[in-house]
N, C-alpha and C. Protein backbone atom coordinates (compact mmCIF):
# COMPACT_ATOMS: atom_id res chain seq x y z
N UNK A 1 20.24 -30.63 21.01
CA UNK A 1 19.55 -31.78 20.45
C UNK A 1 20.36 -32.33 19.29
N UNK A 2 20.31 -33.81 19.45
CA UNK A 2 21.14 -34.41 18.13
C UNK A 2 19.98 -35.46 17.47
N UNK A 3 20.58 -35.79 15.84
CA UNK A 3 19.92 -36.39 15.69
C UNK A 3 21.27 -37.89 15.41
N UNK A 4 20.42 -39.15 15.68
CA UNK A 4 21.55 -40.29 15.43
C UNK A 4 20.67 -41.41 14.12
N UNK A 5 21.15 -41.46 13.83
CA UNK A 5 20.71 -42.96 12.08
C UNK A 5 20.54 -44.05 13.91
N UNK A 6 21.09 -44.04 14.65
CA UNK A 6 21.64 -45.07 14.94
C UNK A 6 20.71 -45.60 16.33
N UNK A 7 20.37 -44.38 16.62
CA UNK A 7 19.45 -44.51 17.86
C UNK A 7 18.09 -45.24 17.68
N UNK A 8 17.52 -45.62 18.62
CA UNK A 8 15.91 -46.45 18.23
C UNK A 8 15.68 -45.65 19.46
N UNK A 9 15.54 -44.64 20.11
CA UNK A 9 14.58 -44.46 21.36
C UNK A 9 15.12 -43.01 21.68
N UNK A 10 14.51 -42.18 22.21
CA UNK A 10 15.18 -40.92 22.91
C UNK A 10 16.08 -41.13 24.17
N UNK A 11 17.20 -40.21 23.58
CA UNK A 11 18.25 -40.62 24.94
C UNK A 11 18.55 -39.12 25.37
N UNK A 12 18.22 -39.12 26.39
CA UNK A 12 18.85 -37.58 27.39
C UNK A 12 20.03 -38.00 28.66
N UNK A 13 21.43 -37.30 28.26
CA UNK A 13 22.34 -37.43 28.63
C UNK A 13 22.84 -35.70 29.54
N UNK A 14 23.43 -36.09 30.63
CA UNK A 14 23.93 -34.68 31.01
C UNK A 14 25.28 -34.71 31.14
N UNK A 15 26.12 -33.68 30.38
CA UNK A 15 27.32 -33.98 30.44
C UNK A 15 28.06 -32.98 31.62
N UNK A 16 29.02 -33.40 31.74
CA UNK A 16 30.45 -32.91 32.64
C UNK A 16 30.06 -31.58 32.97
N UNK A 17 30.16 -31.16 31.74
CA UNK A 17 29.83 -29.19 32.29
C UNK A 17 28.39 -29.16 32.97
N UNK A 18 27.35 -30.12 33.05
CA UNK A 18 26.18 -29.57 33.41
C UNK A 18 25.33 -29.15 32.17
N UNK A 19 25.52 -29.35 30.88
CA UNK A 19 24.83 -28.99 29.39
C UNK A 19 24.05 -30.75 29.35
N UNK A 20 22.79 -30.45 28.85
CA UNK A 20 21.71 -31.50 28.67
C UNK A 20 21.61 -31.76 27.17
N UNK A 21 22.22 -32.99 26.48
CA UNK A 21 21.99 -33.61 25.44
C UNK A 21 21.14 -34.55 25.00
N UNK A 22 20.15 -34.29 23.87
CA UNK A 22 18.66 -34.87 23.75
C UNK A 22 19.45 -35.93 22.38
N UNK A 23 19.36 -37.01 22.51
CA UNK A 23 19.56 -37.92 20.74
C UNK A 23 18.70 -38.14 20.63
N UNK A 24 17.84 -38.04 19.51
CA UNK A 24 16.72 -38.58 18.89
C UNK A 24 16.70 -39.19 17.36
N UNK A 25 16.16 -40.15 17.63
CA UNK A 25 16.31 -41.41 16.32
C UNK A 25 15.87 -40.44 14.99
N UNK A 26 16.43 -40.46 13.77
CA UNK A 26 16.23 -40.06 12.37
C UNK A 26 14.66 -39.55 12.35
N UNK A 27 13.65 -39.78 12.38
CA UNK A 27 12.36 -40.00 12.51
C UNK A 27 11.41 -39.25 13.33
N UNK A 28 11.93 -39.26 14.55
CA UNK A 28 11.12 -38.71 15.82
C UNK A 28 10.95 -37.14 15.68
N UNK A 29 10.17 -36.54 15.70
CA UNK A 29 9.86 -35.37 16.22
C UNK A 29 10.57 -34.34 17.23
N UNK A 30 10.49 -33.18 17.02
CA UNK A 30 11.22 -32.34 17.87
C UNK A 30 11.10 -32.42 19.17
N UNK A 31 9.43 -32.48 18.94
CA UNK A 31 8.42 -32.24 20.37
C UNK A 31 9.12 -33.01 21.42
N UNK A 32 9.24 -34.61 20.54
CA UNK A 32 9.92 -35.90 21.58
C UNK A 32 10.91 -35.34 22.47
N UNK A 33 11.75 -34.72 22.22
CA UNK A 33 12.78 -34.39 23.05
C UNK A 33 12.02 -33.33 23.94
N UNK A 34 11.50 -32.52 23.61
CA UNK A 34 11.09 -31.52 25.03
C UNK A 34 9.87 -32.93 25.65
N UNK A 35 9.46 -33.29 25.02
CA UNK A 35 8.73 -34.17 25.85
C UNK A 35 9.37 -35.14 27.70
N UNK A 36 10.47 -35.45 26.22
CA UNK A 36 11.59 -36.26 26.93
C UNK A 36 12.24 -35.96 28.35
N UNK A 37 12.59 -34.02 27.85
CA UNK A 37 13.26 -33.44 28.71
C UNK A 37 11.99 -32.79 30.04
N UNK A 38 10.80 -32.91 29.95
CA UNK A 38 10.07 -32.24 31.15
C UNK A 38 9.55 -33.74 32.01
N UNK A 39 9.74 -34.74 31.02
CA UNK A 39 9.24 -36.37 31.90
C UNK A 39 10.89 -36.67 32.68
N UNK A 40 11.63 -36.05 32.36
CA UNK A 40 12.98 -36.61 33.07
C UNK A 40 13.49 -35.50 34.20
N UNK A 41 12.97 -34.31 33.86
CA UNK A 41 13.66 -33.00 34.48
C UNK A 41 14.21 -33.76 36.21
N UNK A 42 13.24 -34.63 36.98
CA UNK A 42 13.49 -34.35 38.48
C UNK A 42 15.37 -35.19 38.71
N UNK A 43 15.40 -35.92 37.61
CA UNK A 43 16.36 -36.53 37.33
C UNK A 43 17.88 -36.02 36.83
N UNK A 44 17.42 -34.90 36.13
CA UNK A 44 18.20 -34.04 35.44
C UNK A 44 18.66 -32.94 36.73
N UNK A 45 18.08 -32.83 37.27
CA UNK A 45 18.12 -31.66 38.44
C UNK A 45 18.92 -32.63 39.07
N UNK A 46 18.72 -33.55 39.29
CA UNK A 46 19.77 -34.37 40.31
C UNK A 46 20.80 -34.95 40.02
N UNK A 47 20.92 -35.04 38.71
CA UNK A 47 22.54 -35.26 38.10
C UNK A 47 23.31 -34.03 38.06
N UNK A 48 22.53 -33.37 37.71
CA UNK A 48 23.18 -31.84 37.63
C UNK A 48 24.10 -31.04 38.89
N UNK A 49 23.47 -31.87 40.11
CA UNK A 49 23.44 -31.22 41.09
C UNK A 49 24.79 -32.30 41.75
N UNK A 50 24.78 -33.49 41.31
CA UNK A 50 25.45 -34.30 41.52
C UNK A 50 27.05 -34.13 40.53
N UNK A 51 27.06 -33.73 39.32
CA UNK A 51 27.91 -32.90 38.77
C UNK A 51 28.49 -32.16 39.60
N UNK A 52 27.58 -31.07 39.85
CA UNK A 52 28.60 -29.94 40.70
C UNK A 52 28.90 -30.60 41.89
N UNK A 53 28.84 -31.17 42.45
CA UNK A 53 29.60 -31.63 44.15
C UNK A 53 30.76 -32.39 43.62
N UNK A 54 30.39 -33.03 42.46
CA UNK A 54 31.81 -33.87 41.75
C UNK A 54 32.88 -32.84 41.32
N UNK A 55 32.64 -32.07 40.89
CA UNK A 55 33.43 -31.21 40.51
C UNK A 55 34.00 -29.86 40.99
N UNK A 56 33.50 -30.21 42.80
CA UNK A 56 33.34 -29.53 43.99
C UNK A 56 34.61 -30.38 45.05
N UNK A 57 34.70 -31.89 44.59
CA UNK A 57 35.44 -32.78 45.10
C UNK A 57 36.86 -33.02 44.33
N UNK A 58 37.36 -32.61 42.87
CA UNK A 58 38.39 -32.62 42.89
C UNK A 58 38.98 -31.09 42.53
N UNK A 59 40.68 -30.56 43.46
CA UNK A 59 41.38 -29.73 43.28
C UNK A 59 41.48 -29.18 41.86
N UNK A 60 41.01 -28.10 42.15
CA UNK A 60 41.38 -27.46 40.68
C UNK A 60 42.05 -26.24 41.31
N UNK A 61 42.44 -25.65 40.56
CA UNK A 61 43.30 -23.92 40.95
C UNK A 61 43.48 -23.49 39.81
N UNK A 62 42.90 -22.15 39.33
CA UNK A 62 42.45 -20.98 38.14
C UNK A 62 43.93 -20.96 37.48
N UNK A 63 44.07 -21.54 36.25
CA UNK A 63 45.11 -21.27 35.62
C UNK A 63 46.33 -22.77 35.56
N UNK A 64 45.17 -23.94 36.10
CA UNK A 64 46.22 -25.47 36.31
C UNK A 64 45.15 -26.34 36.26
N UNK A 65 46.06 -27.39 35.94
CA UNK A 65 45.05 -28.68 35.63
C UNK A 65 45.54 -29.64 36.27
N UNK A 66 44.74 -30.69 37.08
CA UNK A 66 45.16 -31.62 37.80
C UNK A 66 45.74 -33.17 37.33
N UNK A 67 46.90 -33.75 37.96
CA UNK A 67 47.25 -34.59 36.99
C UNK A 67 47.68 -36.25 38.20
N UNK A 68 46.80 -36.61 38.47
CA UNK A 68 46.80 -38.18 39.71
C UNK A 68 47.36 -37.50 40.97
N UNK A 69 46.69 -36.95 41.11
CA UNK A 69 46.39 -35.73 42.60
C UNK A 69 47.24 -34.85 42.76
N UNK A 70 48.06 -34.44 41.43
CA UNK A 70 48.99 -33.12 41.73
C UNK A 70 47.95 -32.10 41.12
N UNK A 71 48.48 -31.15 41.25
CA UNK A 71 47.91 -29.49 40.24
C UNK A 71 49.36 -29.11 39.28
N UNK A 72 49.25 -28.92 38.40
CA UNK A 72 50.36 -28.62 37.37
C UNK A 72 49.73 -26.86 36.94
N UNK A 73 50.42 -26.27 37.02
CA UNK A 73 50.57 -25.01 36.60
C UNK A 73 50.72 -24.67 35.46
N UNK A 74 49.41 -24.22 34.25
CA UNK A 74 49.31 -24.37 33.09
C UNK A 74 50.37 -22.90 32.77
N UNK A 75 51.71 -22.71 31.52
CA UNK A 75 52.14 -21.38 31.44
C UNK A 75 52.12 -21.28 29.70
N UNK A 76 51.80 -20.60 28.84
CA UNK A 76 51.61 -20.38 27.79
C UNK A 76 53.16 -20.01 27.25
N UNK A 77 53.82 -20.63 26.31
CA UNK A 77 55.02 -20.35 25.79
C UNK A 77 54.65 -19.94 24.57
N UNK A 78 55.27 -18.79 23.39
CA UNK A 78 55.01 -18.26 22.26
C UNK A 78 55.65 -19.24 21.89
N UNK A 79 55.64 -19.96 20.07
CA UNK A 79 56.46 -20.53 19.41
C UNK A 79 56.07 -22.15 19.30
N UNK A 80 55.38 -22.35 21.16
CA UNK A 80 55.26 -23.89 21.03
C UNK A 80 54.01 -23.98 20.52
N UNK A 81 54.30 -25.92 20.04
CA UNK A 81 52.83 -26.09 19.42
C UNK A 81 52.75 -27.48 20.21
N UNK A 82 53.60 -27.99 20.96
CA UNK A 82 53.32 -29.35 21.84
C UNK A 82 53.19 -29.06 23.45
N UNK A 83 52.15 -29.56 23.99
CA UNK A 83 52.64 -29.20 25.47
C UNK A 83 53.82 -30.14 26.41
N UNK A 84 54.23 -29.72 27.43
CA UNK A 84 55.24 -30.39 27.79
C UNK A 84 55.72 -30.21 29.02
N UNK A 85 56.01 -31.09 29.91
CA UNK A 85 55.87 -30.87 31.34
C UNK A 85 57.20 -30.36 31.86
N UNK A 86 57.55 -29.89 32.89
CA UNK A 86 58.94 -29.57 33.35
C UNK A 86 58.21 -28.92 34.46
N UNK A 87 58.87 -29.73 35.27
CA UNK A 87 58.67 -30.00 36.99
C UNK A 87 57.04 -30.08 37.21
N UNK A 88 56.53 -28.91 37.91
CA UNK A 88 55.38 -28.65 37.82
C UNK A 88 54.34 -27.83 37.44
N UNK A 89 55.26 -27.34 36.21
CA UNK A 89 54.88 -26.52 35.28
C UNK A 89 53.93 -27.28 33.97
N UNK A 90 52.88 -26.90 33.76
CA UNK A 90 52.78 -27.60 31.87
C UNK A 90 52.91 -26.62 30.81
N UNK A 91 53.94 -26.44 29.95
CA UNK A 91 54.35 -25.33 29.15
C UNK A 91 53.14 -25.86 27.71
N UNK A 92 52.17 -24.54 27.33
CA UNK A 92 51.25 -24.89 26.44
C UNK A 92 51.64 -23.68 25.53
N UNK A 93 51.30 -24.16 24.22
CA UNK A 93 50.85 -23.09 23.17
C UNK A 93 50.32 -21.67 23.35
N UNK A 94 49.95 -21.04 23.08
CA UNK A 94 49.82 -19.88 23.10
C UNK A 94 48.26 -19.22 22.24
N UNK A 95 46.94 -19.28 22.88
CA UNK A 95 45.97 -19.46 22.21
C UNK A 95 45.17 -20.18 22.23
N UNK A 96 44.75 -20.34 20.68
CA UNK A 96 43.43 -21.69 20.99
C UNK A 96 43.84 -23.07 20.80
N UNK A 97 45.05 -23.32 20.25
CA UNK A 97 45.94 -24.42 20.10
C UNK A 97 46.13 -25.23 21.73
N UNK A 98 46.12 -24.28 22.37
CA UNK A 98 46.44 -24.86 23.76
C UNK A 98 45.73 -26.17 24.46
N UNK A 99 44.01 -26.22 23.81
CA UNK A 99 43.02 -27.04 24.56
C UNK A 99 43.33 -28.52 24.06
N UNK A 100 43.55 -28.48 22.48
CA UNK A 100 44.02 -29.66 21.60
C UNK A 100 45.29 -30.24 22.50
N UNK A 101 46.63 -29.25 22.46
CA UNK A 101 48.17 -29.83 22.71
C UNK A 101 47.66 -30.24 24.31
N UNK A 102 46.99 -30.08 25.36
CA UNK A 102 46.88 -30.16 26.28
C UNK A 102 46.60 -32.19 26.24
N UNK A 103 45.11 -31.60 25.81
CA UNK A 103 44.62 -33.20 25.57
C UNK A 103 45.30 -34.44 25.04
N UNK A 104 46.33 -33.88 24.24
CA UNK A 104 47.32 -34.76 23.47
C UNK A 104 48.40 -34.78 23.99
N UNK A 105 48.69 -33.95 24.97
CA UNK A 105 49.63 -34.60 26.39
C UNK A 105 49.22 -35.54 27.28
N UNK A 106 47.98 -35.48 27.42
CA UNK A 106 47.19 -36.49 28.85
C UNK A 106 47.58 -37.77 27.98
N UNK A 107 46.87 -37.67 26.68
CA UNK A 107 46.89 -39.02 26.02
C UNK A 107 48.31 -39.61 26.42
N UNK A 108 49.51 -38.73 25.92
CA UNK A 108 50.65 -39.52 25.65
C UNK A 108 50.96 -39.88 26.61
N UNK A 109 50.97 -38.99 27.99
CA UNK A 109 50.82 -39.13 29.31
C UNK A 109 50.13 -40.49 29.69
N UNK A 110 48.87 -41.00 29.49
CA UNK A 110 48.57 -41.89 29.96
C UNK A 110 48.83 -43.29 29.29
N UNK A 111 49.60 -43.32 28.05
CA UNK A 111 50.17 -44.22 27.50
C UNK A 111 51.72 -44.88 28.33
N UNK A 112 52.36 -43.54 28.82
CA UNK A 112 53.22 -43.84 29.86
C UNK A 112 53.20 -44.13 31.03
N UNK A 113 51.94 -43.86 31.46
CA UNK A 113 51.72 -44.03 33.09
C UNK A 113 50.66 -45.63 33.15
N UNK A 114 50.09 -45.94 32.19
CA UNK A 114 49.72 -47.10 31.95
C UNK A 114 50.64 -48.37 31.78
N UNK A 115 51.34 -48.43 30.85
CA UNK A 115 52.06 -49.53 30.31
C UNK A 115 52.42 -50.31 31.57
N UNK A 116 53.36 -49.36 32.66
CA UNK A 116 54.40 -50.66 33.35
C UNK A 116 53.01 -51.04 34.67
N UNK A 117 52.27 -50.04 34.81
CA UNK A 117 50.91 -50.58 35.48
C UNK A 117 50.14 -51.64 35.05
N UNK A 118 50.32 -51.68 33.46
CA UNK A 118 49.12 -52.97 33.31
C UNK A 118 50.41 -54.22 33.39
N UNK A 119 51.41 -54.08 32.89
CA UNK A 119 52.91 -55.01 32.92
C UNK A 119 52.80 -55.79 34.50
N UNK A 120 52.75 -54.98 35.50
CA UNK A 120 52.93 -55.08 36.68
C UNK A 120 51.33 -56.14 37.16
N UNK A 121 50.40 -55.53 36.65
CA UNK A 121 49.06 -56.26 37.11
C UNK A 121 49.13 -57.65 36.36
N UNK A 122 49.09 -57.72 35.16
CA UNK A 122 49.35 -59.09 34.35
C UNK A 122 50.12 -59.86 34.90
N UNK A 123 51.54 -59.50 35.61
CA UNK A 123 52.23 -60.41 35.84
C UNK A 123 52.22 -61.21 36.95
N UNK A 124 51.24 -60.49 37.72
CA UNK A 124 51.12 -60.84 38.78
C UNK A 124 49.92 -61.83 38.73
N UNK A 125 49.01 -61.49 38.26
CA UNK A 125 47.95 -62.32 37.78
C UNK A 125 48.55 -63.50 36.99
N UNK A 126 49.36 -63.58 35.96
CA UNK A 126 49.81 -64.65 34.98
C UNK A 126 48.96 -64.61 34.07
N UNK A 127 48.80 -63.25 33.85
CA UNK A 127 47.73 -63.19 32.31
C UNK A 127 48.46 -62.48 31.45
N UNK A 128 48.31 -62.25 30.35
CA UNK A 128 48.43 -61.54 29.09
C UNK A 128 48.03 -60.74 28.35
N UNK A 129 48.41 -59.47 27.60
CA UNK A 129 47.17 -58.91 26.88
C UNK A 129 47.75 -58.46 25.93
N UNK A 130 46.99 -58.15 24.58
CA UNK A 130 47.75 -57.78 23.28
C UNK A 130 47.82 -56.45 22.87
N UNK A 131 47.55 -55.60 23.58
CA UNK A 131 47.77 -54.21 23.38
C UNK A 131 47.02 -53.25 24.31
N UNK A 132 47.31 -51.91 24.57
CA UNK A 132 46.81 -51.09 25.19
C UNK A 132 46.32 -49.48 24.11
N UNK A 133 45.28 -49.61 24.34
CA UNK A 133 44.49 -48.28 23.32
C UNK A 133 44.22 -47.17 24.34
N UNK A 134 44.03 -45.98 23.93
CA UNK A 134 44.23 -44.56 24.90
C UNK A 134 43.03 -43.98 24.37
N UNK A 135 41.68 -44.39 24.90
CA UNK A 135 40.37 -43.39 24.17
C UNK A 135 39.89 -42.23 24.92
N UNK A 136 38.85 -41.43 24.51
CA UNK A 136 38.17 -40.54 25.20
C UNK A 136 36.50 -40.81 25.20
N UNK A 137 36.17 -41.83 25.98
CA UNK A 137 35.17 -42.41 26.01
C UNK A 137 34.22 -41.53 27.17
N UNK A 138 32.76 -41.75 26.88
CA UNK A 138 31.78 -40.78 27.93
C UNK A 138 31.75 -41.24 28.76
N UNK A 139 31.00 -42.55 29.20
CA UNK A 139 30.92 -43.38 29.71
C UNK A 139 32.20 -44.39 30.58
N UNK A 140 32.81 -44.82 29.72
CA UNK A 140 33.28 -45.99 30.23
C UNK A 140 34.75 -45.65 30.50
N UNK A 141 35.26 -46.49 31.66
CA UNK A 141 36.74 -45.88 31.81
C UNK A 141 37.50 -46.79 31.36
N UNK A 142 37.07 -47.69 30.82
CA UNK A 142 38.58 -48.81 30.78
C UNK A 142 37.60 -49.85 30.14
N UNK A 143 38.02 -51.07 29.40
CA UNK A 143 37.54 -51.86 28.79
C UNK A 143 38.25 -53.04 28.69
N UNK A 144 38.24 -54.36 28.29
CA UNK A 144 39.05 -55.52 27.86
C UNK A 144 37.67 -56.55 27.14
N UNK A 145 38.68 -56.55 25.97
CA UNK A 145 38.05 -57.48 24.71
C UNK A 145 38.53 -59.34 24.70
N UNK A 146 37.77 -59.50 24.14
CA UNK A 146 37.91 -61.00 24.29
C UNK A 146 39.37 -61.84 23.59
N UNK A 147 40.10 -60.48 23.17
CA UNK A 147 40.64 -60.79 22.37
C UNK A 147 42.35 -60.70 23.40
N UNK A 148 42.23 -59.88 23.86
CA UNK A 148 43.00 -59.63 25.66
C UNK A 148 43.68 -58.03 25.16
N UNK A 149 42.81 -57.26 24.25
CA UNK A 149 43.11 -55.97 24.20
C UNK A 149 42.28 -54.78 25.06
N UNK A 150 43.39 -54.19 25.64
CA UNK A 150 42.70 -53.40 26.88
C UNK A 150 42.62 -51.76 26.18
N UNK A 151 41.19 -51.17 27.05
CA UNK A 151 41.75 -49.71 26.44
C UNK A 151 41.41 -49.08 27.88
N UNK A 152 41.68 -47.74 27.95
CA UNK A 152 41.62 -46.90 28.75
C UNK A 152 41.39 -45.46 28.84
N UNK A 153 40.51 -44.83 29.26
CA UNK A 153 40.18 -43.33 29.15
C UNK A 153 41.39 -42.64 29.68
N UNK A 154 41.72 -41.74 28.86
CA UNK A 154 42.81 -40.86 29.30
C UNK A 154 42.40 -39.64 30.44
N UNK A 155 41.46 -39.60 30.89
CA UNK A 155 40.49 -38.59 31.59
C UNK A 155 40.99 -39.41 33.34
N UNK A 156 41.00 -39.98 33.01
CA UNK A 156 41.80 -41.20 34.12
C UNK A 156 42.68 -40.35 35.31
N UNK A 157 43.54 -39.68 34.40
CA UNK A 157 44.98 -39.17 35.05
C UNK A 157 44.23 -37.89 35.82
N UNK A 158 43.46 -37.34 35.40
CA UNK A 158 42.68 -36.44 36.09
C UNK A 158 42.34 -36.17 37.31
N UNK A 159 42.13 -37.82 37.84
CA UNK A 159 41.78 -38.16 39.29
C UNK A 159 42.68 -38.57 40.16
N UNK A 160 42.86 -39.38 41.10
CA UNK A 160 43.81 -39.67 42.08
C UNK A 160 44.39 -41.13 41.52
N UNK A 161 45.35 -41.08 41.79
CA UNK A 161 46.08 -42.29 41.36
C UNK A 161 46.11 -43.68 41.63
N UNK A 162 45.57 -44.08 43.00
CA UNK A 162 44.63 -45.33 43.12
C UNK A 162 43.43 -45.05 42.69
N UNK A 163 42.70 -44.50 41.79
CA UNK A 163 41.87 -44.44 40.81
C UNK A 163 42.01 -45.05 39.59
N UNK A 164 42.93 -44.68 39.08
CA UNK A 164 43.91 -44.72 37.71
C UNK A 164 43.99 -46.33 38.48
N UNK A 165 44.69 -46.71 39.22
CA UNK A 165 45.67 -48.35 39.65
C UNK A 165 44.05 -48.96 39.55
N UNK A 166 43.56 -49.08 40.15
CA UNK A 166 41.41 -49.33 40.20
C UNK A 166 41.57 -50.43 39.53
N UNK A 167 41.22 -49.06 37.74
CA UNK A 167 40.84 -49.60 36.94
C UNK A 167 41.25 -50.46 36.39
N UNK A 168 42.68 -50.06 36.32
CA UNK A 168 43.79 -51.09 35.73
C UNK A 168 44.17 -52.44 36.16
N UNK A 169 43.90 -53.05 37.46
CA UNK A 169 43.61 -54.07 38.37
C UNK A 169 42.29 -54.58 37.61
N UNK A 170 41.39 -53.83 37.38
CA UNK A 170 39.49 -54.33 37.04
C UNK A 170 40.05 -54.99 35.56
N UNK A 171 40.23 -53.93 34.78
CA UNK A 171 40.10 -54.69 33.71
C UNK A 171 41.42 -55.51 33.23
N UNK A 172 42.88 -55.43 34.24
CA UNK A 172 43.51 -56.90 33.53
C UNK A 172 43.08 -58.05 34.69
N UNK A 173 42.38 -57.80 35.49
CA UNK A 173 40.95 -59.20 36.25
C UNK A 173 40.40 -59.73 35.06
N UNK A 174 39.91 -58.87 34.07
CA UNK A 174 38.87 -59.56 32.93
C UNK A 174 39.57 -60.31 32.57
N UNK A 175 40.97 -60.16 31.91
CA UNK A 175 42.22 -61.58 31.33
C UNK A 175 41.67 -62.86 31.95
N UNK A 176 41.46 -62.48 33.15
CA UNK A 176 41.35 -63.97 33.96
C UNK A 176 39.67 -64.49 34.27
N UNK A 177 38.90 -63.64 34.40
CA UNK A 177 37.90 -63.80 34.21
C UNK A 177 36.72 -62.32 33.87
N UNK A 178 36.14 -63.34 32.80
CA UNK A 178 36.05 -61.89 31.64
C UNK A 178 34.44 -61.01 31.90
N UNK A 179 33.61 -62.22 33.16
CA UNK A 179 32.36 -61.25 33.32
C UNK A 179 32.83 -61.07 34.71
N UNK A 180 31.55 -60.29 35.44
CA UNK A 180 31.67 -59.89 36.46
C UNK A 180 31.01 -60.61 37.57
N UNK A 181 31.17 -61.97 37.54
CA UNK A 181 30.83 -62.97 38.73
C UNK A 181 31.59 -62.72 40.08
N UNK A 182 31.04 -63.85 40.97
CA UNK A 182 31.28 -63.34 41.78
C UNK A 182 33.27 -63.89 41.99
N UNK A 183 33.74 -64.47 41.47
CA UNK A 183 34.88 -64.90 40.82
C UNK A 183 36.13 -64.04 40.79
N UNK A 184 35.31 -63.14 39.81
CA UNK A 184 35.84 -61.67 39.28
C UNK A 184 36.73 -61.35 40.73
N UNK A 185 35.38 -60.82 41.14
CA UNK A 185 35.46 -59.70 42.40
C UNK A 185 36.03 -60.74 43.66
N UNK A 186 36.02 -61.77 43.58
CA UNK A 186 37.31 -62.40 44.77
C UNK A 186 38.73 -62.12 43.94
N UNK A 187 38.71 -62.35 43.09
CA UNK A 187 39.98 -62.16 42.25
C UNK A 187 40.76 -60.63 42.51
N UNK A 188 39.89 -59.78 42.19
CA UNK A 188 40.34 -58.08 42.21
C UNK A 188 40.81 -57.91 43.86
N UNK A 189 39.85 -58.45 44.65
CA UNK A 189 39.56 -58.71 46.32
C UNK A 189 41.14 -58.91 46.79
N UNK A 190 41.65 -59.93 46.24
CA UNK A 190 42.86 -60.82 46.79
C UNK A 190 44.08 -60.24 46.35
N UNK A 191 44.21 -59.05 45.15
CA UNK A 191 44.97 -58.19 44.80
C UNK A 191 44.99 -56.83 45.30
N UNK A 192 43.83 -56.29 45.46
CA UNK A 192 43.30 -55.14 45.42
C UNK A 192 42.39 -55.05 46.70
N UNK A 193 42.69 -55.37 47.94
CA UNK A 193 41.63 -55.29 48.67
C UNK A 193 41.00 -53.91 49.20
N UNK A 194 41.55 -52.90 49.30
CA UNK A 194 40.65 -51.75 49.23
C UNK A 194 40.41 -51.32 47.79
N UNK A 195 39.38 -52.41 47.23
CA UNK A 195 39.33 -51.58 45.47
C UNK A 195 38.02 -50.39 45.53
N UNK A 196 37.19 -51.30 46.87
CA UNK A 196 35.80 -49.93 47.03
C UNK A 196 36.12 -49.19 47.09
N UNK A 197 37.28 -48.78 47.61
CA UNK A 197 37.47 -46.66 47.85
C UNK A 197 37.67 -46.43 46.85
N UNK A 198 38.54 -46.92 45.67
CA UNK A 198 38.20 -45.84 44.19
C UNK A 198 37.45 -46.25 43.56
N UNK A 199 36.77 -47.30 43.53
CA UNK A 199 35.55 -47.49 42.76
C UNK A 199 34.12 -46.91 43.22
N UNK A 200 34.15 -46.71 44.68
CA UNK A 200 32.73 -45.67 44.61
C UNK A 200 33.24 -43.91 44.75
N UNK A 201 34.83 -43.89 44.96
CA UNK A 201 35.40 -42.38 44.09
C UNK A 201 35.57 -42.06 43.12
N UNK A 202 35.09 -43.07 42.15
CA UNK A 202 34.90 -43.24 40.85
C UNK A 202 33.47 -42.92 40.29
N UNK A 203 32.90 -43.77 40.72
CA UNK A 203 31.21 -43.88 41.07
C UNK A 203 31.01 -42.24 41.22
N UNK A 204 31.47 -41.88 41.77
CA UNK A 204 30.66 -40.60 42.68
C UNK A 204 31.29 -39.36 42.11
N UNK A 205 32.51 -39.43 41.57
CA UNK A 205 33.03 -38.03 41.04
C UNK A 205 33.42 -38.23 39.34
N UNK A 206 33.53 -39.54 39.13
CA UNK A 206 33.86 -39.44 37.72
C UNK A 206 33.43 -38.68 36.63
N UNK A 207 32.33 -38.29 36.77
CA UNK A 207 31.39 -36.82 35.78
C UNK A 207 32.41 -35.49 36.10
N UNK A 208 33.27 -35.59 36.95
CA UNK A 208 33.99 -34.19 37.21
C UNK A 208 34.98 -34.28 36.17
N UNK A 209 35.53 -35.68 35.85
CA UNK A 209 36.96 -35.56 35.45
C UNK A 209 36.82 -35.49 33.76
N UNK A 210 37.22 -33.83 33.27
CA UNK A 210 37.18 -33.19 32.55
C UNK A 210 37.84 -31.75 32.44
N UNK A 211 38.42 -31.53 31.32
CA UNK A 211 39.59 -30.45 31.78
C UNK A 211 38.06 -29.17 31.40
């Protein structure tokens, strides 16, 4: 259970691992949240359950982490404090340092595997954008501001790689048109014409993609 300044209503969230998070506004009562949590349970049982088949659907193997449909072979080096790829190895720290340097490889990782992807979508489109940001967002995989700054979940690389291309097609579409009319989606259509297969493999497993 959390409490938020920021919230006005009870929010029950189930995350990645299958753990149930209650926010409740400054104010509200404890009770609210078990309240919350036995009026929602049939719901909770079914995300939950929907979790595990997601996370039933992408390759994992005990001791590696998956990286746009490869498996990389996690190996602990004494001395290091950065992780770092070589072939299909990922050479990590040694410890508890490892979970941090990991995550801060994907990032840098997806700063590189992004750039000439959104370069490539813009140009083709004849749009523009003023920067690319690398977040770790719950929700949302990708974003574009009115301003033509794009960001992107680094959790991304996790999944298959016309996954990753998807998004990156969706949101430099917004450059050109910024809601989701029906406009949009001829637009993505005429670039991207199988965009449904990673967008409802998105839809359907994205709660998995989590190291």
């Amino acid at each position: 259970m959390r409490r938020s300044a920021r919230a006005r209503r009870v929010r029950v969230r189930v995350e990645p691992d299958g753990g149930v998070i209650v926010t409740l506004p400054q104010r509200s009562r404890e009770r609210e949240a078990a309240a919350a949590v036995r009026e929602l349970r049939p719901w909770i049982d079914r995300r939950r359950a929907e979790v595990e088949v997601a996370r039933g659907a992408i390759e994992r193997a005990p001791g590696g982490v998956p990286l746009l449909g490869e498996l990389l072979t996690l190996r602990e080096e004494p001395g290091r404090t950065r992780a770092h790829r070589r072939g299909g190895v990922l050479l990590v720290p040694v410890g508890d340092g490892a979970a941090q340097a990991i995550e801060r490889w994907y990032r840098r990782t997806a700063r590189a595997e992004l750039g000439p992807r959104v370069s490539a979508a813009t140009a083709a489109l004849g749009a523009e954008y003023s920067r690319i940001t690398i977040r770790d967002q719950r929700t949302r995989w990708g974003s574009c501001s009115p301003t033509g700054a794009l960001a992107f979940n680094w959790r991304l690389l996790l999944g298959p790689e016309e996954v990753l291309d998807y998004v990156v097609w969706h949101e430099a579409c917004h450059l050109v048109v910024f809601d989701h009319s029906r406009r949009f989606w001829d637009l993505l259509e005429h670039h991207r014409p199988a965009y449904r297969v990673p967008r409802r493999w998105l839809r359907d497993n994205g709660a998995a993609l989590h190291l």
